[in-house]
Protein backbone atom coordinates (compact mmCIF):
# COMPACT_ATOMS: atom_id res chain seq x y z
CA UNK A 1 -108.31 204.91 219.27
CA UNK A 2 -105.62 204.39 222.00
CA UNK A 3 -105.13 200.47 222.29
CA UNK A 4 -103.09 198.37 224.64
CA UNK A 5 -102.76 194.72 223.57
CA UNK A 6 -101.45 192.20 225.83
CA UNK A 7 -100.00 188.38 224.57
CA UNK A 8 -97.86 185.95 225.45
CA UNK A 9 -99.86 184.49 228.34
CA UNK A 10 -99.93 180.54 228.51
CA UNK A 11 -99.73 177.26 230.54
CA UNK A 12 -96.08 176.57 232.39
CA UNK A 13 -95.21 174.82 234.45
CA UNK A 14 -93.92 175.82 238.06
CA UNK A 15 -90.20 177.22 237.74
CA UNK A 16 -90.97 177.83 234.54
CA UNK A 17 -90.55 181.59 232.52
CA UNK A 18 -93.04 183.58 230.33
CA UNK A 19 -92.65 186.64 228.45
CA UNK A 20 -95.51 189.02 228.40
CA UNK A 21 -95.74 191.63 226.04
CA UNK A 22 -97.94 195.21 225.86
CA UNK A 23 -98.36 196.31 222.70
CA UNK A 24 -99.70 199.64 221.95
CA UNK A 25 -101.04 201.57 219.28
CA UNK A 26 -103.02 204.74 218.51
CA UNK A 27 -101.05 206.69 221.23
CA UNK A 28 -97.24 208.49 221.78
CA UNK A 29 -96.15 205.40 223.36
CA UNK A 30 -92.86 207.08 224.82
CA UNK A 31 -94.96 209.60 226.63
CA UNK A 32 -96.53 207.01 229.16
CA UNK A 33 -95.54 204.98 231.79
CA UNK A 34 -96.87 201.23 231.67
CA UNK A 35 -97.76 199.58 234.38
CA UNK A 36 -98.66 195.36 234.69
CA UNK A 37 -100.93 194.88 237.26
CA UNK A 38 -102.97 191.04 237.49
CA UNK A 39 -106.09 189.71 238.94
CA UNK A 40 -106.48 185.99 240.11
CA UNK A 41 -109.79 184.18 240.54
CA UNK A 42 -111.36 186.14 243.84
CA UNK A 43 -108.65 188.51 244.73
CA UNK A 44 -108.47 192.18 243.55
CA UNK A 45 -106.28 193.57 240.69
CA UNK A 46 -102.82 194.13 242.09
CA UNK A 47 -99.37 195.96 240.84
CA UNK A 48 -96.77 193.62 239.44
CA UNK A 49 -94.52 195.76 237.72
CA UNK A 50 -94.01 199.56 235.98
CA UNK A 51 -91.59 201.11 233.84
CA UNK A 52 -91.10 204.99 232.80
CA UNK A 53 -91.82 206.65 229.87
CA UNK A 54 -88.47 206.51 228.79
CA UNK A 55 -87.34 203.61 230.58
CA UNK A 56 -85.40 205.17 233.02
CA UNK A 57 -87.10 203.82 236.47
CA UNK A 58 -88.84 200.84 237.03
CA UNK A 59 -90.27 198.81 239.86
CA UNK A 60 -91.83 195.69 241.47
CA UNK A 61 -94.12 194.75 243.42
CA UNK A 62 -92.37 192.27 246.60
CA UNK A 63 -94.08 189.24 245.47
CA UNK A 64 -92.33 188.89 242.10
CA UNK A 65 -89.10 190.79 242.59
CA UNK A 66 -86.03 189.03 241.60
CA UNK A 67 -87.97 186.91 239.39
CA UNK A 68 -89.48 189.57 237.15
CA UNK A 69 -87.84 192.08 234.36
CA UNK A 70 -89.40 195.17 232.75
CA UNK A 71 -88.37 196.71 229.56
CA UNK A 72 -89.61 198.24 226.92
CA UNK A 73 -88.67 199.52 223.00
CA UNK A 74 -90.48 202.86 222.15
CA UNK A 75 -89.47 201.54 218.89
CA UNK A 76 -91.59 199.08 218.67
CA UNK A 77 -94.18 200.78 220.87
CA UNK A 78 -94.52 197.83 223.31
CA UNK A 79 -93.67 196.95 227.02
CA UNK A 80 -92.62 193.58 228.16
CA UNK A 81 -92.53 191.56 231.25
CA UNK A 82 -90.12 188.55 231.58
CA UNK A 83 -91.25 185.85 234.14
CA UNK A 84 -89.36 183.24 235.85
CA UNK A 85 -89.12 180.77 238.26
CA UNK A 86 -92.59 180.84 238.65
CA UNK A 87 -94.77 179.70 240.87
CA UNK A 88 -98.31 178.76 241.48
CA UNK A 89 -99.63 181.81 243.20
CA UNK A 90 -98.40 183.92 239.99
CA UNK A 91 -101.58 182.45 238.06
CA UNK A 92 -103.60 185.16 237.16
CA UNK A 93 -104.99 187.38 234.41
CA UNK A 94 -102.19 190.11 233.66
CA UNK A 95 -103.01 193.34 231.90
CA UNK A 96 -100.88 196.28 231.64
CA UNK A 97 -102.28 199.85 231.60
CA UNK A 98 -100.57 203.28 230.56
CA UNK A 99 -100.55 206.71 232.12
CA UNK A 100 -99.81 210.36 231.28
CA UNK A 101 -96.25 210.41 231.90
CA UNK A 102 -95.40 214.39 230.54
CA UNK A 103 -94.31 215.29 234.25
CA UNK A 104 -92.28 212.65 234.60
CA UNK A 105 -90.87 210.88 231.53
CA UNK A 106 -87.80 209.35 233.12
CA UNK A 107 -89.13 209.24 236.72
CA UNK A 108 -92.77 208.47 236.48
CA UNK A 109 -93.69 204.68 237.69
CA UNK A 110 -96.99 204.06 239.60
CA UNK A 111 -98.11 201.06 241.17
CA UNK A 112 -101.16 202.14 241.63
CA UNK A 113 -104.24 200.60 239.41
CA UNK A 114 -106.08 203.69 240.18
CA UNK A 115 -104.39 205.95 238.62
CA UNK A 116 -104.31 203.87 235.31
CA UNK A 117 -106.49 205.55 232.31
CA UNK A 118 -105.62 202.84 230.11
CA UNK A 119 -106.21 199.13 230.40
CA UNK A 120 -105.11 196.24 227.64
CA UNK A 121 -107.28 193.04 227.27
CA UNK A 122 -105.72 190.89 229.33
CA UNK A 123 -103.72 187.73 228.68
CA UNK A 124 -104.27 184.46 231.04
CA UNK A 125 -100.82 182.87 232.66
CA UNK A 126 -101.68 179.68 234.74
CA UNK A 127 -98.66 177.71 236.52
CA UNK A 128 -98.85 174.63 237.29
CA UNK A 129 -97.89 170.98 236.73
């Protein structure tokens, strides 16, 4: 019953900022890492951004780094992703997607949609004006 759910996707306008959240459920959340990958009309999935377990390492892919922010509350069980100055070529279906994390709980942060064994819905973000 392990369940990612994605939301906060939307229309914006270029320069604009989203927040995506990754909300899961069914699972020890603190024991993965979470990955956000997305998928635009004809191109393959690709990495955006993952955090650790714990929180402790995250990176980003070079397309949205220095506009993009990864966190995440074990708390709450849920991941997010904080979008700005966006642009155009960020439109695109974004999912995230967890992984085993045991061997790694502060260090383990893949960008690597191939070695996700969980995937979320999806939630559409289109930029444009």
């Amino acid at each position: 019953q392990l369940q990612l759910v994605e939301s906060g996707g939307g229309l914006v306008q270029p320069g604009g900022s989203l927040r995506l959240s990754c909300a899961g459920s069914g699972f020890t959340f603190d024991y993965y890492a979470i990955g956000w990958f997305r998928q635009a009309p004809g191109k393959e999935r690709e990495a955006v951004s993952c955090i650790s377990a714990r929180g402790g390492t995250t990176k980003y892919a070079d397309s949205v780094k220095g506009r993009v922010t990864i966190s995440r509350d074990n708390a709450k069980n849920t991941v997010y992703l904080q979008m700005n100055s966006l642009k155009p070529e960020d439109t695109a279906d974004y999912y995230c997607a967890a992984v085993g994390a045991i061997s790694g709980l502060n260090t383990l942060c893949i960008l690597n949609p191939t070695d996700a064994a969980y995937w979320g819905q999806g939630t559409q973000v289109t930029v444009s004006s």
